[in-house]
Protein backbone atom coordinates (compact mmCIF):
# COMPACT_ATOMS: atom_id res chain seq x y z
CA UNK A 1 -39.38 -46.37 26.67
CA UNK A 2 -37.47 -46.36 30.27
CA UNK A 3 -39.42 -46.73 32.97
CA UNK A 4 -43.05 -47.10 32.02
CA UNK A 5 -45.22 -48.99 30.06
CA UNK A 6 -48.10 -46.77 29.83
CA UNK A 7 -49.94 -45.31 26.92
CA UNK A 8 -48.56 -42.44 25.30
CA UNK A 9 -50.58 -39.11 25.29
CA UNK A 10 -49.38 -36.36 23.20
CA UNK A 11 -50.53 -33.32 24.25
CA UNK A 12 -47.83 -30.93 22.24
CA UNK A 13 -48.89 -32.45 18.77
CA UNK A 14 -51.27 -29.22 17.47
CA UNK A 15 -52.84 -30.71 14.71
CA UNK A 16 -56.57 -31.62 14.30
CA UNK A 17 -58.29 -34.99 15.36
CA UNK A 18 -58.69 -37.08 12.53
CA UNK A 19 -62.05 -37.29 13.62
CA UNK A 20 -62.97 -33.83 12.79
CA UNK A 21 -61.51 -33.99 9.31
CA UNK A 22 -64.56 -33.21 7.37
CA UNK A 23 -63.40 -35.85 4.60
CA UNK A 24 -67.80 -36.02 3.51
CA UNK A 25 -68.13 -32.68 2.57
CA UNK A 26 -65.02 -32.29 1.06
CA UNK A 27 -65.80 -35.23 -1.01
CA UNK A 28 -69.09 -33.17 -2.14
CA UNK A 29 -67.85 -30.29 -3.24
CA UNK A 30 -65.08 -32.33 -4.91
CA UNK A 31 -67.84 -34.02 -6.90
CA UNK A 32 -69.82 -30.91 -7.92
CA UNK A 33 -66.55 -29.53 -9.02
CA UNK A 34 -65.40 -32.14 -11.04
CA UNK A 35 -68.75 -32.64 -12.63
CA UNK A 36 -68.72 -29.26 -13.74
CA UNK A 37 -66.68 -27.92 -16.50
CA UNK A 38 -67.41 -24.26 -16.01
CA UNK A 39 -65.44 -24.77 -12.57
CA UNK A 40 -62.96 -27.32 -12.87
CA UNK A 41 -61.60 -26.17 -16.52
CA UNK A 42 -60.52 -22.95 -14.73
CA UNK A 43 -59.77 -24.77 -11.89
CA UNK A 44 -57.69 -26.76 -13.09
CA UNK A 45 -55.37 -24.27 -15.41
CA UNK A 46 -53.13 -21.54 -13.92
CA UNK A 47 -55.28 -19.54 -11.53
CA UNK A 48 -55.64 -15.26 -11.93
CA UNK A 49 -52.26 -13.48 -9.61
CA UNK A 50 -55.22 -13.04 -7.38
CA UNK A 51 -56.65 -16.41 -6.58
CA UNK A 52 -60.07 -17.77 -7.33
CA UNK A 53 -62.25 -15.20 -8.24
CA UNK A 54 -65.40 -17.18 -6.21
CA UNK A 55 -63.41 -18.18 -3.68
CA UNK A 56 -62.56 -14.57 -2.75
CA UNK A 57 -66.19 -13.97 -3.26
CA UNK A 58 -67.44 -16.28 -0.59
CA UNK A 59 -64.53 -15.60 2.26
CA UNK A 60 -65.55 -11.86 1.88
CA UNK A 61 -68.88 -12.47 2.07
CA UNK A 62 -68.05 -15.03 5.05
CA UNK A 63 -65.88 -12.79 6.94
CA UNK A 64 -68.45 -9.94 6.71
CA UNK A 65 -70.48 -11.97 8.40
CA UNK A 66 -68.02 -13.22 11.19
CA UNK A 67 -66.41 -10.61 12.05
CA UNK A 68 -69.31 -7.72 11.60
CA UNK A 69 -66.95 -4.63 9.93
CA UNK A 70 -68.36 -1.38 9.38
CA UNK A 71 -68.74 -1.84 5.98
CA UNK A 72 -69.10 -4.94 3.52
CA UNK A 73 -65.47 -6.52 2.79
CA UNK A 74 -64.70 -6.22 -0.79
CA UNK A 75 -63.39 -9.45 -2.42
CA UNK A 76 -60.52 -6.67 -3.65
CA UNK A 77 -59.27 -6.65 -0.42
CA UNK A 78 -58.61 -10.82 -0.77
CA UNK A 79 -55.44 -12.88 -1.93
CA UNK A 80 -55.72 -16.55 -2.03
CA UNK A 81 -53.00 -18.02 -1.10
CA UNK A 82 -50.89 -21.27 0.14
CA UNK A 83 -52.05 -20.94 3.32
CA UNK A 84 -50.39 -19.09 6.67
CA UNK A 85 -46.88 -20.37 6.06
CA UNK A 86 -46.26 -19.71 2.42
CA UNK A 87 -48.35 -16.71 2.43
CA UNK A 88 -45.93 -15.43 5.35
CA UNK A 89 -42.85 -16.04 3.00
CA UNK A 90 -44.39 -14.26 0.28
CA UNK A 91 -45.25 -11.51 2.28
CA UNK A 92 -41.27 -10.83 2.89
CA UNK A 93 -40.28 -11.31 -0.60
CA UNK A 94 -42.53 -8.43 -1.65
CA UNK A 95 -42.87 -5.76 1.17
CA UNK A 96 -39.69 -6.08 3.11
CA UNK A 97 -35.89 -5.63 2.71
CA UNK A 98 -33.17 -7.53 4.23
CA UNK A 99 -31.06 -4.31 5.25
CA UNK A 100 -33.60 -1.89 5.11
CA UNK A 101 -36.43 -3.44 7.23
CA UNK A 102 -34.65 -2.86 10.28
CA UNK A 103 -35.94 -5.50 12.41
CA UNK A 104 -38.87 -8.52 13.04
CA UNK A 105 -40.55 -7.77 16.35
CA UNK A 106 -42.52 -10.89 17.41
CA UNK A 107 -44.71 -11.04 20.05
CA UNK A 108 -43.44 -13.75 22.50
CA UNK A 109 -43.79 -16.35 23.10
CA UNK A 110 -44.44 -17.35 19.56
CA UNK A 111 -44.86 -19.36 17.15
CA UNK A 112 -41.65 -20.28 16.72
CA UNK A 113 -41.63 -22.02 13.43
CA UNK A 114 -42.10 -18.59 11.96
CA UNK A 115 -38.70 -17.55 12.90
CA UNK A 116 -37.26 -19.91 10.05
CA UNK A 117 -39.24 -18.14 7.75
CA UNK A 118 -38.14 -14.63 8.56
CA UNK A 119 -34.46 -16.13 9.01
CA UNK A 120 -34.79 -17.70 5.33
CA UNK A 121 -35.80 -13.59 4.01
CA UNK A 122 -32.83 -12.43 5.38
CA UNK A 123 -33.67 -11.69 8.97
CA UNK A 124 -31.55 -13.56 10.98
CA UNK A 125 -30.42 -11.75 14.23
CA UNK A 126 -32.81 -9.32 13.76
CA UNK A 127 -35.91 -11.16 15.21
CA UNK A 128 -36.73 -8.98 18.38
CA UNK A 129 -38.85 -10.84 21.03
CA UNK A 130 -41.71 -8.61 22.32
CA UNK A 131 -42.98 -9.64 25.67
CA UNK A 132 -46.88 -10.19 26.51
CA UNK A 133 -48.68 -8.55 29.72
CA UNK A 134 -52.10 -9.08 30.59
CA UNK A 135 -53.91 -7.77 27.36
CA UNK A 136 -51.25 -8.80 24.98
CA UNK A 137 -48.28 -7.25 23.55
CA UNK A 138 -46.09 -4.95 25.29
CA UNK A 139 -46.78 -1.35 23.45
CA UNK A 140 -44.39 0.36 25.93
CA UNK A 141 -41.79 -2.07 25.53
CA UNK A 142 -42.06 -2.05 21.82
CA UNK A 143 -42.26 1.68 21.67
CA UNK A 144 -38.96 1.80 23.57
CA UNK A 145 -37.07 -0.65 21.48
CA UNK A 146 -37.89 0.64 17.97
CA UNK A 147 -37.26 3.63 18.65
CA UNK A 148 -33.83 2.48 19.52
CA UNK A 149 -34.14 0.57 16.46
CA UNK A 150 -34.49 3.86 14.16
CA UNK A 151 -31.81 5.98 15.95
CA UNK A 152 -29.57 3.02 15.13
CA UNK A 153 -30.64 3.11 11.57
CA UNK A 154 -30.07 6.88 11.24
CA UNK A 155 -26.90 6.80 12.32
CA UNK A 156 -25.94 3.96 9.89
CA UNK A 157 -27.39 5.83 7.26
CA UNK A 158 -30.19 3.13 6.51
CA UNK A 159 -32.52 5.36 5.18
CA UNK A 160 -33.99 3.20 2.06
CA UNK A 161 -34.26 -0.11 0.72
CA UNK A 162 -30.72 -1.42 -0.68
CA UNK A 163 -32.06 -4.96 -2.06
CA UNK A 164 -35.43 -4.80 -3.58
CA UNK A 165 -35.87 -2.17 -6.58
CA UNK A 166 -38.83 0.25 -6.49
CA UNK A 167 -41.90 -1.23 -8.38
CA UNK A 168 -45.41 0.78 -8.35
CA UNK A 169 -46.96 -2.36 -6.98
CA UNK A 170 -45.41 -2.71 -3.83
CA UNK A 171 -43.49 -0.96 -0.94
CA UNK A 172 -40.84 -1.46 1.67
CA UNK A 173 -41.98 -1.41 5.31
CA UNK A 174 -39.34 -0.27 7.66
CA UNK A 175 -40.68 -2.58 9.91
CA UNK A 176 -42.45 -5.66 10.83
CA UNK A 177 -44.70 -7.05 13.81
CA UNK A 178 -45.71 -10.76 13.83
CA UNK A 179 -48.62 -11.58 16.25
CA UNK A 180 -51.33 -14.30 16.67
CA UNK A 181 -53.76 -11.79 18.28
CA UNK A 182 -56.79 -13.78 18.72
CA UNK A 183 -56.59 -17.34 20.70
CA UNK A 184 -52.65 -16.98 20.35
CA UNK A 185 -50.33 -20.09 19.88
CA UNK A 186 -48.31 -20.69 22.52
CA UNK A 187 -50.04 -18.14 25.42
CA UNK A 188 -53.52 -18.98 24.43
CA UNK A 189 -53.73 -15.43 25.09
CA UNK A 190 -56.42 -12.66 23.51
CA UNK A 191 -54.83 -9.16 22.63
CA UNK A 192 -57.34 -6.46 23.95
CA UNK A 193 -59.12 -4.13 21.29
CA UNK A 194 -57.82 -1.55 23.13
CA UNK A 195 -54.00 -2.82 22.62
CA UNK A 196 -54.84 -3.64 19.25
CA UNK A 197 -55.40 0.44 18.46
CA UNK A 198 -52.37 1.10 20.16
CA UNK A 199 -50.73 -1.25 18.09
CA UNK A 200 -51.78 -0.15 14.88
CA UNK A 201 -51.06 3.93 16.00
CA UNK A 202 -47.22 2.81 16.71
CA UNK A 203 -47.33 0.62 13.45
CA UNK A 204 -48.38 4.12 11.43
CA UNK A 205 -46.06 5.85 13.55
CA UNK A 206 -43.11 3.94 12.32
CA UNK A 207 -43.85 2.40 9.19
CA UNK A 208 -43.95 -0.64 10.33
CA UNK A 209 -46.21 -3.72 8.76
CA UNK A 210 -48.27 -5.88 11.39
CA UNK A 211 -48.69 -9.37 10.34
CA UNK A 212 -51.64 -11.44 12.12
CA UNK A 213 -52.03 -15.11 11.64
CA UNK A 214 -55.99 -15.16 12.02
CA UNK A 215 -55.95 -18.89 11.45
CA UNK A 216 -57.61 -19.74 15.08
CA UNK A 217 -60.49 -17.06 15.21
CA UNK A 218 -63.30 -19.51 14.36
CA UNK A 219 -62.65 -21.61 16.70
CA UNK A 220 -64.38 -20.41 19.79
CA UNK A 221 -66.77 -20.96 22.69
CA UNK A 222 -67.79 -19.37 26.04
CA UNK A 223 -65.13 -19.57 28.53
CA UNK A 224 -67.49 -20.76 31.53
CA UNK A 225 -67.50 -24.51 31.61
CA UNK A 226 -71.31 -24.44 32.87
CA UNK A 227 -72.74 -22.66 29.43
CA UNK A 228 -75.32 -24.49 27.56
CA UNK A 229 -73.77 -23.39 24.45
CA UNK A 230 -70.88 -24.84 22.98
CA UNK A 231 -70.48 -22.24 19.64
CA UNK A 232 -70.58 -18.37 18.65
CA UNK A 233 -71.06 -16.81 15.36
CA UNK A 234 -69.71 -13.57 15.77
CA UNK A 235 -66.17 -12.88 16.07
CA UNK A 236 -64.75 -11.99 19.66
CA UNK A 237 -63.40 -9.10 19.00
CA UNK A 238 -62.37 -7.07 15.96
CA UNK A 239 -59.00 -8.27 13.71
CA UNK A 240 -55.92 -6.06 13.87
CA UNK A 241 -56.39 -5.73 9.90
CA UNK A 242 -60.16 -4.50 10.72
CA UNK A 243 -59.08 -1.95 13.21
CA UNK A 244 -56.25 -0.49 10.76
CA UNK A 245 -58.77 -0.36 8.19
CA UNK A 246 -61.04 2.11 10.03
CA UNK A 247 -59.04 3.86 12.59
CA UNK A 248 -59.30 7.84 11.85
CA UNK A 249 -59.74 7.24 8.40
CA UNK A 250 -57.94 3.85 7.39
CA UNK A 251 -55.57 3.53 4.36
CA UNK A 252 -57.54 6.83 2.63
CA UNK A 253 -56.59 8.95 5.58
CA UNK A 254 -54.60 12.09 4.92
CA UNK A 255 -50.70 11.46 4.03
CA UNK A 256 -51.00 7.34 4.02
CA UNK A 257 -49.95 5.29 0.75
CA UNK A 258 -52.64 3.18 0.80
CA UNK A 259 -50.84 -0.19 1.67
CA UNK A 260 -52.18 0.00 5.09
CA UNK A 261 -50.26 -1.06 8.15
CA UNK A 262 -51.56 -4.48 8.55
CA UNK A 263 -52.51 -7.76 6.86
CA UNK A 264 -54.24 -10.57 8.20
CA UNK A 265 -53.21 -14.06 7.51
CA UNK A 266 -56.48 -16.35 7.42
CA UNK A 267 -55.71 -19.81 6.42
CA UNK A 268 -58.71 -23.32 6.18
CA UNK A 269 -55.61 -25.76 8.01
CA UNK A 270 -57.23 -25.62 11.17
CA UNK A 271 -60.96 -25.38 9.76
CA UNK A 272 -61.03 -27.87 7.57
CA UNK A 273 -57.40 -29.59 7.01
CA UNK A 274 -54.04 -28.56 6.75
CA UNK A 275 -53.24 -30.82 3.92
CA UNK A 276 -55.76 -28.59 2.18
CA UNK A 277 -52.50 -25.60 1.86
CA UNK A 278 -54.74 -23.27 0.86
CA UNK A 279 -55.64 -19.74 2.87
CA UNK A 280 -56.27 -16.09 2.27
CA UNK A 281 -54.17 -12.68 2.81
CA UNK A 282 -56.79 -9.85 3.72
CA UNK A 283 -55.45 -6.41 3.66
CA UNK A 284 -56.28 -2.94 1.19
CA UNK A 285 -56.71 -2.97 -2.00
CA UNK A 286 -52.98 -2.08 -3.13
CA UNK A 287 -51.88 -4.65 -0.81
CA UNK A 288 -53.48 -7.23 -2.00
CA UNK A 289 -53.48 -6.50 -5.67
CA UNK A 290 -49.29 -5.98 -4.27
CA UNK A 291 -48.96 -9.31 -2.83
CA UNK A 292 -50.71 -11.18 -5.39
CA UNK A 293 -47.84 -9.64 -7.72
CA UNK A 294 -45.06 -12.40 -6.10
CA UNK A 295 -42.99 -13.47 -8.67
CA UNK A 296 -44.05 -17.29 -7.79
CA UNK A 297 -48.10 -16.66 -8.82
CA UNK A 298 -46.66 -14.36 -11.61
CA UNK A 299 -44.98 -17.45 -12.69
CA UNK A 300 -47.22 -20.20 -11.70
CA UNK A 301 -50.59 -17.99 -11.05
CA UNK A 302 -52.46 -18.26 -7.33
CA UNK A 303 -51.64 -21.14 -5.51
CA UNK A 304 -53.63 -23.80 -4.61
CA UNK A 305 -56.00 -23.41 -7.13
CA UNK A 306 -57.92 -26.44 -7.86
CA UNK A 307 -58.03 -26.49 -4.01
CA UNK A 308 -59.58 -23.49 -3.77
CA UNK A 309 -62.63 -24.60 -6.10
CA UNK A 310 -63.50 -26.80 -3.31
CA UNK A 311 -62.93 -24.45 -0.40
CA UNK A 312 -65.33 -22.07 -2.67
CA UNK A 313 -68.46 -24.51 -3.37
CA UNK A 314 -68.16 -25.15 1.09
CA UNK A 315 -69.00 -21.79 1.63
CA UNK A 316 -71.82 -21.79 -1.02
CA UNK A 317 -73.31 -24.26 0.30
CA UNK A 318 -72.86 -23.15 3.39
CA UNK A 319 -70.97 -26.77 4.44
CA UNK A 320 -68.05 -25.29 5.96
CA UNK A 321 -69.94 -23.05 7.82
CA UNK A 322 -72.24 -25.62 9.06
CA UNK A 323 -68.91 -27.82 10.19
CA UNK A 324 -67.56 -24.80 12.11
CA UNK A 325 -70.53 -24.12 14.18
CA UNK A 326 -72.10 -27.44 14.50
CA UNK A 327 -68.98 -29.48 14.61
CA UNK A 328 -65.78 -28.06 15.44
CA UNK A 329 -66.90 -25.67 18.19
CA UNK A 330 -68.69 -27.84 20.22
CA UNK A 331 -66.58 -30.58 19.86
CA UNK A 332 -63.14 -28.12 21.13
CA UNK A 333 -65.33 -26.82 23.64
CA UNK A 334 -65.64 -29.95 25.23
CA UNK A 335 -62.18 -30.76 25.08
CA UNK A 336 -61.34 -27.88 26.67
CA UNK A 337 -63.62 -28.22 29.31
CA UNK A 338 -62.02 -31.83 29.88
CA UNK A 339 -58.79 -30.68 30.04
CA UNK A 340 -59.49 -27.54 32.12
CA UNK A 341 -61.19 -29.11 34.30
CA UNK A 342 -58.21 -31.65 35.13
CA UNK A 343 -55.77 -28.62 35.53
CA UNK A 344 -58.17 -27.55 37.61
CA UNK A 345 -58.31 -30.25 39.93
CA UNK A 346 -54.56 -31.40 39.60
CA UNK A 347 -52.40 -28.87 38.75
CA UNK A 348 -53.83 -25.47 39.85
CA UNK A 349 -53.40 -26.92 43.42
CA UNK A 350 -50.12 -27.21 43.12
CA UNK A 351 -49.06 -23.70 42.16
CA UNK A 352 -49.20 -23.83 38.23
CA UNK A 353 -51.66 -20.66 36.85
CA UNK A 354 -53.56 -20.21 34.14
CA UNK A 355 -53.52 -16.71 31.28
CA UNK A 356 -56.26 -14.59 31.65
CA UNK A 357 -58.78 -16.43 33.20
CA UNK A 358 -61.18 -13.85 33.41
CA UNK A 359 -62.16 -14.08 29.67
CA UNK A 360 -66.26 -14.53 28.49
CA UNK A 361 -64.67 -16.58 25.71
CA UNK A 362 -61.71 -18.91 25.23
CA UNK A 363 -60.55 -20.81 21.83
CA UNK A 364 -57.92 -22.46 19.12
CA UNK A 365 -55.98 -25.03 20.53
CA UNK A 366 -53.57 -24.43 23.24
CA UNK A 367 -53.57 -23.73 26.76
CA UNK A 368 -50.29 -22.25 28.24
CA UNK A 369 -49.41 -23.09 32.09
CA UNK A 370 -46.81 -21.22 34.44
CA UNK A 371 -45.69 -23.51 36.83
CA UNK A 372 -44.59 -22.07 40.31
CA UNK A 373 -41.05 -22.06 41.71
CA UNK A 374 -38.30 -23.64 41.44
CA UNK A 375 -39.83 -26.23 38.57
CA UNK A 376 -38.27 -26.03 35.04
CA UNK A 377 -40.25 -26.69 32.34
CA UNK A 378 -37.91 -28.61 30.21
CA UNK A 379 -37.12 -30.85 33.71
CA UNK A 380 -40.61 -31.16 33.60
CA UNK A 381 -41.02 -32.28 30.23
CA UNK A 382 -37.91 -34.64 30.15
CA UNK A 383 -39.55 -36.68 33.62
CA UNK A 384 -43.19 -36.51 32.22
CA UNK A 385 -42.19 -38.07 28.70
CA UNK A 386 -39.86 -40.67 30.48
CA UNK A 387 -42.14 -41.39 33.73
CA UNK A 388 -45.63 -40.84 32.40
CA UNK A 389 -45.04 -41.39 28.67
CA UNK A 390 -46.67 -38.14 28.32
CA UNK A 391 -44.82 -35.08 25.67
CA UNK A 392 -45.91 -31.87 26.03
CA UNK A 393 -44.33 -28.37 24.92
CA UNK A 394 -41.92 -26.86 27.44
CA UNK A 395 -41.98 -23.02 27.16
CA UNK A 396 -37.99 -22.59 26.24
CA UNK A 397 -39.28 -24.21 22.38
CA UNK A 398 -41.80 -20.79 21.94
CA UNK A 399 -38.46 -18.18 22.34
CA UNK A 400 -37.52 -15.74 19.65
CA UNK A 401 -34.34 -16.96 17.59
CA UNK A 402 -31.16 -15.16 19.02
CA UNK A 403 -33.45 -13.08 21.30
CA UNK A 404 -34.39 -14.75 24.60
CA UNK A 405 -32.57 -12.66 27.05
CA UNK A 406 -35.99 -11.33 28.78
CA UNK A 407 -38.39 -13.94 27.25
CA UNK A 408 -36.80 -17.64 27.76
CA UNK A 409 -40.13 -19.51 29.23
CA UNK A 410 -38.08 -21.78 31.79
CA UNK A 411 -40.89 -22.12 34.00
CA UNK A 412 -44.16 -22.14 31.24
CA UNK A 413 -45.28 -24.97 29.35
CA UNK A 414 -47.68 -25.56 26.66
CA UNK A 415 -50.34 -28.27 26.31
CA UNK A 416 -52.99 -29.18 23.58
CA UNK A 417 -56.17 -30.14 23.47
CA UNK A 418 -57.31 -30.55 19.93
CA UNK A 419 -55.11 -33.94 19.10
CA UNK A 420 -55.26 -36.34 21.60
CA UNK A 421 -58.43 -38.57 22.13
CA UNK A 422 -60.63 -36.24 24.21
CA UNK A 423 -60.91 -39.17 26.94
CA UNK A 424 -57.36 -39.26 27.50
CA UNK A 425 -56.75 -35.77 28.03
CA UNK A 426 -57.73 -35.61 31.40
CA UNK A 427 -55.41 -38.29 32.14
CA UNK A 428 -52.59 -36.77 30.51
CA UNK A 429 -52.57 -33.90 33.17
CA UNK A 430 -53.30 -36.12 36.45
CA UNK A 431 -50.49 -37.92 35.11
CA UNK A 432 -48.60 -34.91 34.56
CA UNK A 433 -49.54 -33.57 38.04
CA UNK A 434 -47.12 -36.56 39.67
């Protein structure tokens, strides 16, 4: 290291503190899974195309609970899967086309490992980046651009799928939206329920999938750093999949398939452990039962099952749900409120500004900084690494691939709370202020 000898602090590392692994209860319901053959003989064979049958049981009776829906959610409506990542990849091998799905329009800035996986389906220079305004993603920007999208296709003649044959399972969406709607990696950002039914009209208006990665949701507290209470137990706001599912009629409305016009991806990585690869797909009944028809769990049946025998006996017992609440809330809370309160004092002086700070309730991991002209990001994250030993995220990382014309985050930068030791992460940002 040139030019400094002091500790490292990684604030761009978003993984969980080993401390909040919860390694004990894991090791329970481990132990009343193994002990049991009526659970870990099926457990251990090739799982139903579905996943878990118990499993599915508990996260819809879990999620009903959470995020308060209309009606109960049926376990139908559940496919277990290999968590976020994988279940994104199978996603595109069963409802999209490489020619015929015209493009990927990803909110940005975004999660940009994701762009691999739509590259790898067939998607490369098609990704569309789809800037963010105060209550999320840009519907009058998007509206604009895929329109241009489907006069383009029309006059190519591109009017249905040329790679994937027709199978009564499945169907090809001309289009696909990737968001992280709720406590958003990078912008830390919360799409407005309003937004969200504007996104889901335009979705049904052009036959286009949305795709939400759901995987931060839980994690959540009130936004004012002077609350008592450090946890919720009630969703913030309702998913994009939840809103699809009841808007004037849902899936059974007049004309519609029944595929629906959104999935959520929900994944236990960031509740539990992401060495635990294991996560669920929630969407209608045909898209589920569709999805779970991949020709990898065809082959191999559901992934992750033995995994999800564990995940299942948690939310019996009512473990994981215990952790969530009693553990992992407050303890992110008060991270945040460590590091906010530094950026307060250091860096919000200085020009830098903060997303939507007028938000009851705040969450997942990230917090996303604008820093005030003429300072680059990536300047700034070259000089803080080699002067302060400190690595964050500089903004130009979160771009869409091949599409960063009006989204290229020069002056934004990402930081994260949830790795570091929390008595460090204060110091990180004074250091990063200098």
């Amino acid at each position: 290291m040139k030019g400094t000898s002091k500790a490292l602090i990684n604030l761009l590392r978003g993984w969980p503190n080993p401390q909040l692994l919860p390694a004990t209860t894991v090791k329970a319901a481990s132990d009343t899974v193994l002990s049991d053959s009526d659970i870990y003989t099926p457990g251990l064979l090739y799982g139903p195309d579905l996943g878990y049958e118990p499993l599915r049981e508990q996260i819809a009776t879990w999620l009903t609970a959470f995020y308060s829906p209309q009606e109960f959610i049926h376990p139908e409506r559940i496919c277990i899967t290999g968590g976020a990542s994988q279940n994104l990849a199978c996603i595109l091998q069963v409802f999209s086309d490489p020619l015929y799905t015209r493009n990927v329009w990803m909110v940005a800035p975004t999660y940009y490992l994701a762009c691999r996986i739509f590259e790898d389906s067939g998607f490369h220079g098609r990704l569309r980046a789809v800037p963010e305004d105060h209550e999320g993603i840009d519907i009058g920007f998007l509206r604009r651009e895929i329109g241009r999208s489907e006069e383009k296709a029309r006059a190519e003649g591109n009017l249905k799928p040329k790679f994937k044959p027709p199978r009564p399972w499945s169907k090809i969406y001309r289009h696909l939206i990737y968001a992280v709607p709720t406590f958003a990696n990078p912008s830390s950002k919360t799409m407005s329920l309003a937004r969200r039914h504007e996104l889901v009209k335009l979705a049904r208006e052009y036959d286009a999938l949305i795709i939400t990665d759901d995987v931060y949701d839980q994690l959540q507290w009130p936004a004012s750093t002077t609350c008592a209470r450090l946890n919720l137990d009630i969703a913030v706001v309702p998913r994009i999949v939840d809103v699809d599912g009841k808007l004037d009629g849902g899936a059974d409305r007049e004309g519609s398939d029944g595929f629906g016009n959104a999935v959520s991806n929900g994944s236990f990585s960031k509740i539990v452990g992401p060495g635990c690869r294991t996560g669920w797909a929630e969407g209608t009944k045909r898209f589920s039962y569709g999805l779970s028809q991949v020709g990898s769990s065809r082959s191999g049946g559901a992934p992750s099952q033995l995994t999800a025998t564990f995940m299942s006996d948690m939310l019996k017992s009512g473990d994981l749900q215990h952790h969530i609440l009693h553990k992992l809330q407050p303890a992110y809370a008060s991270r945040y409120r460590k590091i906010i309160a530094a950026i307060e004092q250091h860096l919000l002086p200085l020009g830098v500004t903060l997303p939507q700070q007028s938000r009851r309730i705040v969450g997942g991991y990230f917090i996303w900084l604008s820093l005030p002209k003429p300072i680059d990001a990536r300047a700034l994250a070259a000089r803080a690494m080699e002067e302060e030993n400190v690595i964050i995220a500089q903004g130009s990382l979160f771009g869409v691939y091949g599409d960063t014309k009006d989204a290229d985050f020069a002056r934004e930068v990402r930081v994260c709370f949830s790795w570091e030791e929390e008595d460090k992460l204060g110091e990180g940002i004074e250091r990063l202020s200098r």
